[in-house]
PDB file of N, CA and C in Angstrom:
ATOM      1  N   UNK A   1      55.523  97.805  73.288  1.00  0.00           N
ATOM      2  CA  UNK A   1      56.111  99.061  73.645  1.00  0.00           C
ATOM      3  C   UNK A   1      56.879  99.575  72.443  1.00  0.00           C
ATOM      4  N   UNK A   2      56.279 100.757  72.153  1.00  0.00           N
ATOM      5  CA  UNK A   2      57.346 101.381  70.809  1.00  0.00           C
ATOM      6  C   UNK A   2      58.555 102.311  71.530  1.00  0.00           C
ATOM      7  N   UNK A   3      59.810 102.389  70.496  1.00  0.00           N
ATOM      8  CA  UNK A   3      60.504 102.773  70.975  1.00  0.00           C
ATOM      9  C   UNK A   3      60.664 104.510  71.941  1.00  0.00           C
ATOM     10  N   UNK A   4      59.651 105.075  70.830  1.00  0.00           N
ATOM     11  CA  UNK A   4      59.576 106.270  71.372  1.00  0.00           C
ATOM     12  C   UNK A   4      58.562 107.020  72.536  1.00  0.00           C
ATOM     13  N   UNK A   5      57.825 105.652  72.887  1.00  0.00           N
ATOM     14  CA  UNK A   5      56.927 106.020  74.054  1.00  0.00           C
ATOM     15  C   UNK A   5      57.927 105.073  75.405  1.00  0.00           C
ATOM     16  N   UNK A   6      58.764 104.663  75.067  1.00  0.00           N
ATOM     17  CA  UNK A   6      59.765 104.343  75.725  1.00  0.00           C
ATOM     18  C   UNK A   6      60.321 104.504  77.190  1.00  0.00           C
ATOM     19  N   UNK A   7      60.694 104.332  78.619  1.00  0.00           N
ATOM     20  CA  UNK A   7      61.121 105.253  79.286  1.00  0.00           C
ATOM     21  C   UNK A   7      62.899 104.306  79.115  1.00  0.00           C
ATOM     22  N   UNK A   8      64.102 105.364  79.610  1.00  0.00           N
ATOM     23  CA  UNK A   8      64.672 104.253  79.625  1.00  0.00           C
ATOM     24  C   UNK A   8      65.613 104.137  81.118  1.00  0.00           C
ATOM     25  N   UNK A   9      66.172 103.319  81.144  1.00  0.00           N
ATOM     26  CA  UNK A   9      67.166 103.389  82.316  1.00  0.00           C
ATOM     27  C   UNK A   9      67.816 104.618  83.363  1.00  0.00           C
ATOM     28  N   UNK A  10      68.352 105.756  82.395  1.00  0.00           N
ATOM     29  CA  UNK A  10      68.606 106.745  83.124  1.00  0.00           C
ATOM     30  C   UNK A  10      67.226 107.479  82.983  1.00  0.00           C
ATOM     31  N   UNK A  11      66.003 107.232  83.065  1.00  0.00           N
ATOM     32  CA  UNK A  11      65.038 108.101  83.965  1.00  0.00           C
ATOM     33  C   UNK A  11      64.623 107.330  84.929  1.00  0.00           C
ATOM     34  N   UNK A  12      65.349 106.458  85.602  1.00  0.00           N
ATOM     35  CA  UNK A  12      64.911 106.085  87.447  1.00  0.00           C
ATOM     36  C   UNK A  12      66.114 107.031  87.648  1.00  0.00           C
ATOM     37  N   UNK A  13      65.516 107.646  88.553  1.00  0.00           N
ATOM     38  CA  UNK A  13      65.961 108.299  89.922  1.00  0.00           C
ATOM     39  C   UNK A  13      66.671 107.845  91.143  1.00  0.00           C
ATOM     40  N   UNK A  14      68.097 107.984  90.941  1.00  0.00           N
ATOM     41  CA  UNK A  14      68.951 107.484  91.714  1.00  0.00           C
ATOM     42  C   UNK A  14      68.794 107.533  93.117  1.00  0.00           C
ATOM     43  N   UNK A  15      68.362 108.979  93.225  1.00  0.00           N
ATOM     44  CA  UNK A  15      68.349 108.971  94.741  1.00  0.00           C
ATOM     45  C   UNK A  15      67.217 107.890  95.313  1.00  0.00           C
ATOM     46  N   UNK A  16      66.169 108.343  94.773  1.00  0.00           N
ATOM     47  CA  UNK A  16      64.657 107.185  95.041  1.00  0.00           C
ATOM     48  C   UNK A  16      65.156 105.863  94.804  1.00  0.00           C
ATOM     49  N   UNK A  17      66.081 104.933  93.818  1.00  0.00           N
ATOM     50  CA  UNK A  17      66.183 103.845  93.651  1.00  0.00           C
ATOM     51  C   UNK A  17      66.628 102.941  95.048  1.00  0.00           C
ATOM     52  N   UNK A  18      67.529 103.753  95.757  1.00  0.00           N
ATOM     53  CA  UNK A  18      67.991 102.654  96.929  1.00  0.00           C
ATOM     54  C   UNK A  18      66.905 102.317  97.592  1.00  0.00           C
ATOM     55  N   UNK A  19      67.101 100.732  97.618  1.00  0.00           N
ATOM     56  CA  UNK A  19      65.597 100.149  98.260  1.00  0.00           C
ATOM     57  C   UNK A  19      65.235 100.835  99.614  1.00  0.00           C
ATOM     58  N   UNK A  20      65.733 101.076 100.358  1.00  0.00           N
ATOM     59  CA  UNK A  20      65.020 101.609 101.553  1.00  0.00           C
ATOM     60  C   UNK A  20      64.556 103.436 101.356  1.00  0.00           C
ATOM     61  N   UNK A  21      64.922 104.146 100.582  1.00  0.00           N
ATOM     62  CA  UNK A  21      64.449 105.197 100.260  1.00  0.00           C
ATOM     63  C   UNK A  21      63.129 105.136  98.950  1.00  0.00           C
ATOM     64  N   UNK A  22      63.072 103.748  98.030  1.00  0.00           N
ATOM     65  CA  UNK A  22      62.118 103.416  97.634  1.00  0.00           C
ATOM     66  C   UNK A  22      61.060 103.152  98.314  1.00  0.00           C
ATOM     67  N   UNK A  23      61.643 102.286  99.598  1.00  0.00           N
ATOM     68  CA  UNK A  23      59.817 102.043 100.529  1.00  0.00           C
ATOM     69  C   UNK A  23      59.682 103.061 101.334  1.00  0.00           C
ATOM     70  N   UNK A  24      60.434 104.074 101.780  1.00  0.00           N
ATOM     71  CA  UNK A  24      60.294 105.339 102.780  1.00  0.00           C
ATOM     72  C   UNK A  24      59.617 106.261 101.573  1.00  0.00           C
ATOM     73  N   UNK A  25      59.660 106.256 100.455  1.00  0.00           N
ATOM     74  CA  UNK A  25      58.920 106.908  99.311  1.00  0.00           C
ATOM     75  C   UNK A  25      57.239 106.143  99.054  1.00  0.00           C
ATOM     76  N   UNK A  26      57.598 105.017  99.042  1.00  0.00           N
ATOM     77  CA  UNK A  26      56.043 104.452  98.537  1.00  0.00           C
ATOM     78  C   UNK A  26      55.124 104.486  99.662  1.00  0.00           C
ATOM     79  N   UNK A  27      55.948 104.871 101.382  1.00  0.00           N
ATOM     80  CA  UNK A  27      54.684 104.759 102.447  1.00  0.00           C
ATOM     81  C   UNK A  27      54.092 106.320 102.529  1.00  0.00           C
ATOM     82  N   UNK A  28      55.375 107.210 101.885  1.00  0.00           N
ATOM     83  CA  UNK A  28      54.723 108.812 101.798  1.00  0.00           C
ATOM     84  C   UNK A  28      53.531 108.875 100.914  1.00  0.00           C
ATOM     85  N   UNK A  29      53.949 108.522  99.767  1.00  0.00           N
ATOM     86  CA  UNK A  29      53.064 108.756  99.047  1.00  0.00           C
ATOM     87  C   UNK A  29      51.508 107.688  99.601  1.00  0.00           C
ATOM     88  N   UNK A  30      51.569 107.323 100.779  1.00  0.00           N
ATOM     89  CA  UNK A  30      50.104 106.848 100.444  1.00  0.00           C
ATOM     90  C   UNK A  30      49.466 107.325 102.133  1.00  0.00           C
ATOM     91  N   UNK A  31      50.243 108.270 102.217  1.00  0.00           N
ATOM     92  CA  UNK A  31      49.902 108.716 103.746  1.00  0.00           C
ATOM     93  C   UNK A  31      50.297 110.265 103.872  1.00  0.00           C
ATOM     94  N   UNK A  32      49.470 110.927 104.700  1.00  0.00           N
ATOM     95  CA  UNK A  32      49.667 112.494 104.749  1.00  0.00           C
ATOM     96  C   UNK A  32      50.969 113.176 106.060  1.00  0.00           C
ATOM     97  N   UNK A  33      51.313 112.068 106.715  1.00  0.00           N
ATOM     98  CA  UNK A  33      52.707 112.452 107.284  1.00  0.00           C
ATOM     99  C   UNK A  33      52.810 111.104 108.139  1.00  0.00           C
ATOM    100  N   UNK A  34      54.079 110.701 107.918  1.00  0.00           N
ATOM    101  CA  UNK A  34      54.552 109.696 108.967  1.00  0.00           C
ATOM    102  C   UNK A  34      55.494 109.598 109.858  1.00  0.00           C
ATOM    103  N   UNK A  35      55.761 109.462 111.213  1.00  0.00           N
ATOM    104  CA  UNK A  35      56.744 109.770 112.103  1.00  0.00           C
ATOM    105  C   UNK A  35      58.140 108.802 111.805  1.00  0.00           C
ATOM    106  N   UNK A  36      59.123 109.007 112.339  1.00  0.00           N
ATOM    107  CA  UNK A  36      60.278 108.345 112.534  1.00  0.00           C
ATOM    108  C   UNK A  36      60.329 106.654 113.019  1.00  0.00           C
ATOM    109  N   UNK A  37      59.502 106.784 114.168  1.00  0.00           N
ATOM    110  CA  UNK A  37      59.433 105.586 114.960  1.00  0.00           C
ATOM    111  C   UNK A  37      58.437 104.799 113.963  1.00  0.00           C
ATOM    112  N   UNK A  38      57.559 104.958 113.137  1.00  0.00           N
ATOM    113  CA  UNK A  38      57.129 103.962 112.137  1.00  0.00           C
ATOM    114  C   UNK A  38      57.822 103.463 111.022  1.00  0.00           C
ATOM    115  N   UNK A  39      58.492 104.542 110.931  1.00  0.00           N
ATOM    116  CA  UNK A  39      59.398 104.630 109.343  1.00  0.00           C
ATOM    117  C   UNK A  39      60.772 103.435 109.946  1.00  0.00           C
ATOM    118  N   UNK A  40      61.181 103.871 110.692  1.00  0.00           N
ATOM    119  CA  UNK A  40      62.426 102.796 111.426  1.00  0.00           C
ATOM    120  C   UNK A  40      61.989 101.231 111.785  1.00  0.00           C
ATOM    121  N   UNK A  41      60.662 101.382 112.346  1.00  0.00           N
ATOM    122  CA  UNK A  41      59.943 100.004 112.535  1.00  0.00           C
ATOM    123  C   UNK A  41      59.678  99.176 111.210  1.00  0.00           C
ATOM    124  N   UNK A  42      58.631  99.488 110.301  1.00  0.00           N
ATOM    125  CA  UNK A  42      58.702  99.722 108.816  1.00  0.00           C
ATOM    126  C   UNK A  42      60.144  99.283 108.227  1.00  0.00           C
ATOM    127  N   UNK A  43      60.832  99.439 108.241  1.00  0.00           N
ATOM    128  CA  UNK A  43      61.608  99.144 107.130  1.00  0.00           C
ATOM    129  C   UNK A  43      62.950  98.424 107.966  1.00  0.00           C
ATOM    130  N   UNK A  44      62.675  98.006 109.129  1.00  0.00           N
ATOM    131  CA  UNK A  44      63.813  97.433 109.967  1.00  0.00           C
ATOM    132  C   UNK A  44      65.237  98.114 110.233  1.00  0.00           C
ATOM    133  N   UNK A  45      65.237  99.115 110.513  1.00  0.00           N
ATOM    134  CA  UNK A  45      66.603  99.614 110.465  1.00  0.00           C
ATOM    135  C   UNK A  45      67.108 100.547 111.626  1.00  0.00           C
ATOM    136  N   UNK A  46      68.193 101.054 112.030  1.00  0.00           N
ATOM    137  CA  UNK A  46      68.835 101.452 113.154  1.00  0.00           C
ATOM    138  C   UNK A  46      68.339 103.250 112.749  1.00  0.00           C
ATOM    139  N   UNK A  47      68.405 103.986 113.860  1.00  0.00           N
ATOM    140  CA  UNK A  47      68.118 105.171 113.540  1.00  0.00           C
ATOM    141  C   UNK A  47      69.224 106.186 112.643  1.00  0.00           C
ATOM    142  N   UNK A  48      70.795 105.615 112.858  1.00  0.00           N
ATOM    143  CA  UNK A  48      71.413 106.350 112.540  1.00  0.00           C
ATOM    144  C   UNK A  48      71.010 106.186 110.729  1.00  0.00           C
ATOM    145  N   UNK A  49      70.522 104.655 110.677  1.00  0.00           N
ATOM    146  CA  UNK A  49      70.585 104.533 108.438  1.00  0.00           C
ATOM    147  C   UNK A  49      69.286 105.323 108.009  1.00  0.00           C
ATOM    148  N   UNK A  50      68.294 105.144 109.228  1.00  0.00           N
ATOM    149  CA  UNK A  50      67.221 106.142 109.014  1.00  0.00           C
ATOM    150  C   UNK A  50      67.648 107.338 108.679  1.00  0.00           C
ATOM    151  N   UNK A  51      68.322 107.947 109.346  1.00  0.00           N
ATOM    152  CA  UNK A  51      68.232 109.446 109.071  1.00  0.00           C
ATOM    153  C   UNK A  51      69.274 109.573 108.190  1.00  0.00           C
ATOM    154  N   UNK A  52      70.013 108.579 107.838  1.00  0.00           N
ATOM    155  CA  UNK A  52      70.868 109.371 106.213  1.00  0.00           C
ATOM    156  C   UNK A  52      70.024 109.437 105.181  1.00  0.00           C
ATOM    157  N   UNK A  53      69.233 108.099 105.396  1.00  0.00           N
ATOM    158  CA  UNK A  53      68.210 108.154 104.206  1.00  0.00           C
ATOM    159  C   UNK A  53      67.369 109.047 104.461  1.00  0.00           C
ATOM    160  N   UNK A  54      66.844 109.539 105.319  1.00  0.00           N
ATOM    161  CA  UNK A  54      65.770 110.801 105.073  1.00  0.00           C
ATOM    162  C   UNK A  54      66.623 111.857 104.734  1.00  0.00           C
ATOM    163  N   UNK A  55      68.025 112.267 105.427  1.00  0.00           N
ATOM    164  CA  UNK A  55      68.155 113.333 104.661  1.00  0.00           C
ATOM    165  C   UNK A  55      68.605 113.278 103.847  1.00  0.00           C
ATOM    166  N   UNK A  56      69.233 112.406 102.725  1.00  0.00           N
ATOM    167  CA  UNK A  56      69.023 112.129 101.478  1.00  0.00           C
ATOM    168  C   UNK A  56      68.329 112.629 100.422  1.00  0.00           C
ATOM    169  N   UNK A  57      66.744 112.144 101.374  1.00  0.00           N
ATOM    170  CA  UNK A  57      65.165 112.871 100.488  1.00  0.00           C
ATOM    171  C   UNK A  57      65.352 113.947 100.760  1.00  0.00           C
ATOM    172  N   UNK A  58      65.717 114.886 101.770  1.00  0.00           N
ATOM    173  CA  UNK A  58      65.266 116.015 101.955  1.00  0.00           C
ATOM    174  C   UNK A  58      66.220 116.985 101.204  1.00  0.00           C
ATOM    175  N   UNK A  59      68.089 116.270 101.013  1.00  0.00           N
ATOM    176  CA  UNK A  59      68.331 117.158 100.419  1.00  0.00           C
ATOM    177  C   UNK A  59      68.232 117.744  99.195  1.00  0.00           C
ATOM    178  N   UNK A  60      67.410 116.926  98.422  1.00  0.00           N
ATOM    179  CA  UNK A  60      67.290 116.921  96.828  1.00  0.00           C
ATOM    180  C   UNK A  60      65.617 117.282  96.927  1.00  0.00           C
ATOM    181  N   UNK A  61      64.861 117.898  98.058  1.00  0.00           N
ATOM    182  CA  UNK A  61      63.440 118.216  98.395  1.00  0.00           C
ATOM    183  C   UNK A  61      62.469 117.178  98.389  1.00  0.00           C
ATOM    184  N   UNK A  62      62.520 115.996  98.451  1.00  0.00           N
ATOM    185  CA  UNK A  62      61.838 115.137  98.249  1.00  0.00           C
ATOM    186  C   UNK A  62      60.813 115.256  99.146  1.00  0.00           C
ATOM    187  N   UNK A  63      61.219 115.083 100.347  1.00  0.00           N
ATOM    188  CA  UNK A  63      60.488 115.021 102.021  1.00  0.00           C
ATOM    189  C   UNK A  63      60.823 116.188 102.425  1.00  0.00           C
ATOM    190  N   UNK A  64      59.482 117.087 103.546  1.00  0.00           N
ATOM    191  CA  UNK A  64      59.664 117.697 104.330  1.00  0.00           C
ATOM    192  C   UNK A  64      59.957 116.822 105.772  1.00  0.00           C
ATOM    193  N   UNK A  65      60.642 117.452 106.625  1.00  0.00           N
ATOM    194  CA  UNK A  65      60.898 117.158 107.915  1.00  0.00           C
ATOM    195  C   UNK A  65      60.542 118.174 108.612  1.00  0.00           C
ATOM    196  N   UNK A  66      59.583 117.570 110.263  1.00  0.00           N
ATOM    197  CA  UNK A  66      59.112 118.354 110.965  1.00  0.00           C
ATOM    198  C   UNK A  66      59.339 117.952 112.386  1.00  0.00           C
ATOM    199  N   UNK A  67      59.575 118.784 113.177  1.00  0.00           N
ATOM    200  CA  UNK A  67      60.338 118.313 114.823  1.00  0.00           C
ATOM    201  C   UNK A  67      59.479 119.038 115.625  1.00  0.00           C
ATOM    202  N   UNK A  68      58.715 118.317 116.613  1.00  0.00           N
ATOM    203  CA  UNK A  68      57.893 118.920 117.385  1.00  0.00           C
ATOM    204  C   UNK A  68      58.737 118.135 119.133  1.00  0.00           C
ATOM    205  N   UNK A  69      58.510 119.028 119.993  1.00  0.00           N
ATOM    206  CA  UNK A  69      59.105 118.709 121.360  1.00  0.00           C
ATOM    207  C   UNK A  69      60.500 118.728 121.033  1.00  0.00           C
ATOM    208  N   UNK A  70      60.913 117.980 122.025  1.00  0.00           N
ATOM    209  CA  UNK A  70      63.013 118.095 122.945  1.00  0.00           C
ATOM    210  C   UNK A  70      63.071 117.048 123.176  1.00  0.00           C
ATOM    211  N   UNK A  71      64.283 116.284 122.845  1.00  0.00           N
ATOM    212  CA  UNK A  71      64.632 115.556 123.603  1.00  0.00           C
ATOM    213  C   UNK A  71      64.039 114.313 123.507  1.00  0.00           C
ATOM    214  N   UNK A  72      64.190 113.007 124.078  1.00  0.00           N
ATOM    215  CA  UNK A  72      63.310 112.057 123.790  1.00  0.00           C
ATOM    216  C   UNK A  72      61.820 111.616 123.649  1.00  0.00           C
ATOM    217  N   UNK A  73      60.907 112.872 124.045  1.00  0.00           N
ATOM    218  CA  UNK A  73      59.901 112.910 123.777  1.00  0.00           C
ATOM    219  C   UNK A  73      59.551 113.487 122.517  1.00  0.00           C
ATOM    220  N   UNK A  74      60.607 113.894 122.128  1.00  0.00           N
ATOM    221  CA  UNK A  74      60.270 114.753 120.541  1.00  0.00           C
ATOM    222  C   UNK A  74      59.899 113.851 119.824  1.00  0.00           C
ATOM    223  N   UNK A  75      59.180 114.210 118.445  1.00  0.00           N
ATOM    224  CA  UNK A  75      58.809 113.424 117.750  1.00  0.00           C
ATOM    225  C   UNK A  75      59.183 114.367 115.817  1.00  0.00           C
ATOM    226  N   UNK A  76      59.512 113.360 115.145  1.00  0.00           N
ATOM    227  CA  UNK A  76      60.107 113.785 114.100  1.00  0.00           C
ATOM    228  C   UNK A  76      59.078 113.166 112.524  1.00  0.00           C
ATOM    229  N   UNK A  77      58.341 113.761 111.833  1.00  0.00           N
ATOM    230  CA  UNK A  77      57.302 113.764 111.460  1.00  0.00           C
ATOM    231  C   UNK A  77      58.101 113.895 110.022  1.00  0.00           C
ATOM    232  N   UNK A  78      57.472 113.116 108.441  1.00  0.00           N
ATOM    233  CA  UNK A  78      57.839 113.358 107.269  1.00  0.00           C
ATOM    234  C   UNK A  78      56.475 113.105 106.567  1.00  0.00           C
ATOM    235  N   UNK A  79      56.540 114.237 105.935  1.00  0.00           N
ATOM    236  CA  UNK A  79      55.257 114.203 104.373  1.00  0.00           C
ATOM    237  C   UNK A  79      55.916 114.317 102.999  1.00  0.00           C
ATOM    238  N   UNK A  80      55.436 113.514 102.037  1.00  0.00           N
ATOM    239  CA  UNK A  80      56.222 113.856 100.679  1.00  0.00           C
ATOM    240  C   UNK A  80      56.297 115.030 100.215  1.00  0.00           C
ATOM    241  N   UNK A  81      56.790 115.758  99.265  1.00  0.00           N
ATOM    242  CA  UNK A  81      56.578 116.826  98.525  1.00  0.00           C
ATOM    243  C   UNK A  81      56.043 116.955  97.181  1.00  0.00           C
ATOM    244  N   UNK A  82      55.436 118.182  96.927  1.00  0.00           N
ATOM    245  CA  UNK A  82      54.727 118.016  95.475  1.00  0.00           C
ATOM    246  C   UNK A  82      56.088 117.089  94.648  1.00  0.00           C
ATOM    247  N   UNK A  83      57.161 117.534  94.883  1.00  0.00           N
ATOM    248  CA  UNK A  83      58.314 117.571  94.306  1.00  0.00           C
ATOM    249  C   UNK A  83      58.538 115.994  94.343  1.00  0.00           C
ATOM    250  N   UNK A  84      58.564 115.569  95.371  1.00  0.00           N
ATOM    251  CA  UNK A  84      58.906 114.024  95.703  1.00  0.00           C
ATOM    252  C   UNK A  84      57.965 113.206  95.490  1.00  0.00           C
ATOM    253  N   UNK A  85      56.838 113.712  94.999  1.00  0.00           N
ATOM    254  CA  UNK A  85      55.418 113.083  94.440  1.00  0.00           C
ATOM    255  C   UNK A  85      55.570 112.210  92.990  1.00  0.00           C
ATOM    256  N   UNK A  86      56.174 113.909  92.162  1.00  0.00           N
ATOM    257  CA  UNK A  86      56.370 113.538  90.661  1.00  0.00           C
ATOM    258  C   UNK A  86      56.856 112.471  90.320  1.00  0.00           C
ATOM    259  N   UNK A  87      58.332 113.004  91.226  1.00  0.00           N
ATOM    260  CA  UNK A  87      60.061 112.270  91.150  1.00  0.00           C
ATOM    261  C   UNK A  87      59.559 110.835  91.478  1.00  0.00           C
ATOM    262  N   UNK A  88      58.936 110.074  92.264  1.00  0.00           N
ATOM    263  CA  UNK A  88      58.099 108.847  92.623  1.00  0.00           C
ATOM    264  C   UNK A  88      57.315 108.182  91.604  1.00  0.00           C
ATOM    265  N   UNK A  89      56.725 109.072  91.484  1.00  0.00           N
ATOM    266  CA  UNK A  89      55.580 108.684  90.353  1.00  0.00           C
ATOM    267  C   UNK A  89      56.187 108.239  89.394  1.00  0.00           C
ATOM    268  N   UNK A  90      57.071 108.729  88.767  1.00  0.00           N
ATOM    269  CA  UNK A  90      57.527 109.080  87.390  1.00  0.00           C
ATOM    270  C   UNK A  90      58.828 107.830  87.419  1.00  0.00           C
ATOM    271  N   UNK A  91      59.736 107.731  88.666  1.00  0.00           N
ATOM    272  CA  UNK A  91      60.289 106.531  89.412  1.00  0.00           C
ATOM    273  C   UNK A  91      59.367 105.342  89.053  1.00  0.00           C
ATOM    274  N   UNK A  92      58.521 105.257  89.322  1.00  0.00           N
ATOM    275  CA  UNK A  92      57.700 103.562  89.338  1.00  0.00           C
ATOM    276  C   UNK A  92      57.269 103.798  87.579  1.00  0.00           C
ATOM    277  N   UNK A  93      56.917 104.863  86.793  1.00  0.00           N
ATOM    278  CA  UNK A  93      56.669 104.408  85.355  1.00  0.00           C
ATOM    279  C   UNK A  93      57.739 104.297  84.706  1.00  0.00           C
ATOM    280  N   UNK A  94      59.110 104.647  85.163  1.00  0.00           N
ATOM    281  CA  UNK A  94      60.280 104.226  84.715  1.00  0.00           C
ATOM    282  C   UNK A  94      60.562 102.452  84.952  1.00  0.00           C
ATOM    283  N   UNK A  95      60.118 102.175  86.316  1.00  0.00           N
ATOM    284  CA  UNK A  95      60.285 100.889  86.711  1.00  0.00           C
ATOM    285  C   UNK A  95      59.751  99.833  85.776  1.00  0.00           C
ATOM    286  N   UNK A  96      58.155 100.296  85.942  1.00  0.00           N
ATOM    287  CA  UNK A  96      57.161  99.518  84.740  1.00  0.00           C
ATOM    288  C   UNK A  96      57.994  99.469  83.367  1.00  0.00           C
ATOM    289  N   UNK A  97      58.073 100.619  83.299  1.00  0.00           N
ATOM    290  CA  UNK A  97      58.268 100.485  81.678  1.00  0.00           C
ATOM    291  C   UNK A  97      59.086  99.428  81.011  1.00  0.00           C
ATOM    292  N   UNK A  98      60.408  99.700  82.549  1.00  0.00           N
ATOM    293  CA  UNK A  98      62.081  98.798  81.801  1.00  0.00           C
ATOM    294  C   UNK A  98      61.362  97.359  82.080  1.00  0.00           C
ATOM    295  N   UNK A  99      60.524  96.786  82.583  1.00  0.00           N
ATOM    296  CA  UNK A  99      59.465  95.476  83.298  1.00  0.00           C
ATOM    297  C   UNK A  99      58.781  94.790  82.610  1.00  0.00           C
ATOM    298  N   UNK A 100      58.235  95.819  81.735  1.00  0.00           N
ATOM    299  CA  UNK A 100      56.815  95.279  80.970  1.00  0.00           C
ATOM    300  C   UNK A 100      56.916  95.375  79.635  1.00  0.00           C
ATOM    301  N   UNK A 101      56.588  94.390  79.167  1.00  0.00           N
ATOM    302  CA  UNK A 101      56.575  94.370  77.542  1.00  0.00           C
ATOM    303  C   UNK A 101      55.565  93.522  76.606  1.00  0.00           C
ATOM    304  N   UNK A 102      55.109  95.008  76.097  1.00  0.00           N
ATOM    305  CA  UNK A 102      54.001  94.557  75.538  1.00  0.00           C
ATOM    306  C   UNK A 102      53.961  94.510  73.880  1.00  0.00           C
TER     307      UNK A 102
END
């Protein structure tokens, strides 16, 4: 790795780094929308840590959020964004980079 093809430390993405917004990021990106009740199952956690962490993503545009029905039958739906695509992408070649040495 030369220095100037480099990535370094401050290009991971803080918000994306906390591990559970890292795997709520890596299941978007490999799926075209995923509900709440998978995402909470998925990553073991109570609904209230769920939803800080989604809106987390959403407030910096990462994830769209979508609410269909009322009430306990509602269902609460997330797809990545072009935006939260990059920021991901670009997240894991930051990861590699600080990782691998060639």
């Amino acid at each position: 790795m030369n220095a100037e093809s480099a990535l370094r430390v401050t290009d991971l993405d803080p918000v994306i780094h906390a591990p559970k917004r890292l795997a709520v990021m890596a299941v978007l990106d490999n799926s075209i929308t995923t509900d709440f009740s998978f995402l909470r199952s998925y990553l073991d956690v109570t609904d209230s840590d769920l939803s800080k962490q989604m809106s987390a993503l959403e407030r910096v545009g990462y994830v769209a959020i979508t609410k269909s029905g009322r009430g306990r039958g509602g269902i609460t739906a997330y797809r990545i964004t072009d935006d939260g695509r990059t920021a991901y992408r670009h997240h894991l070649a930051a990861l590699k980079a600080l990782t691998t040495f060639e």
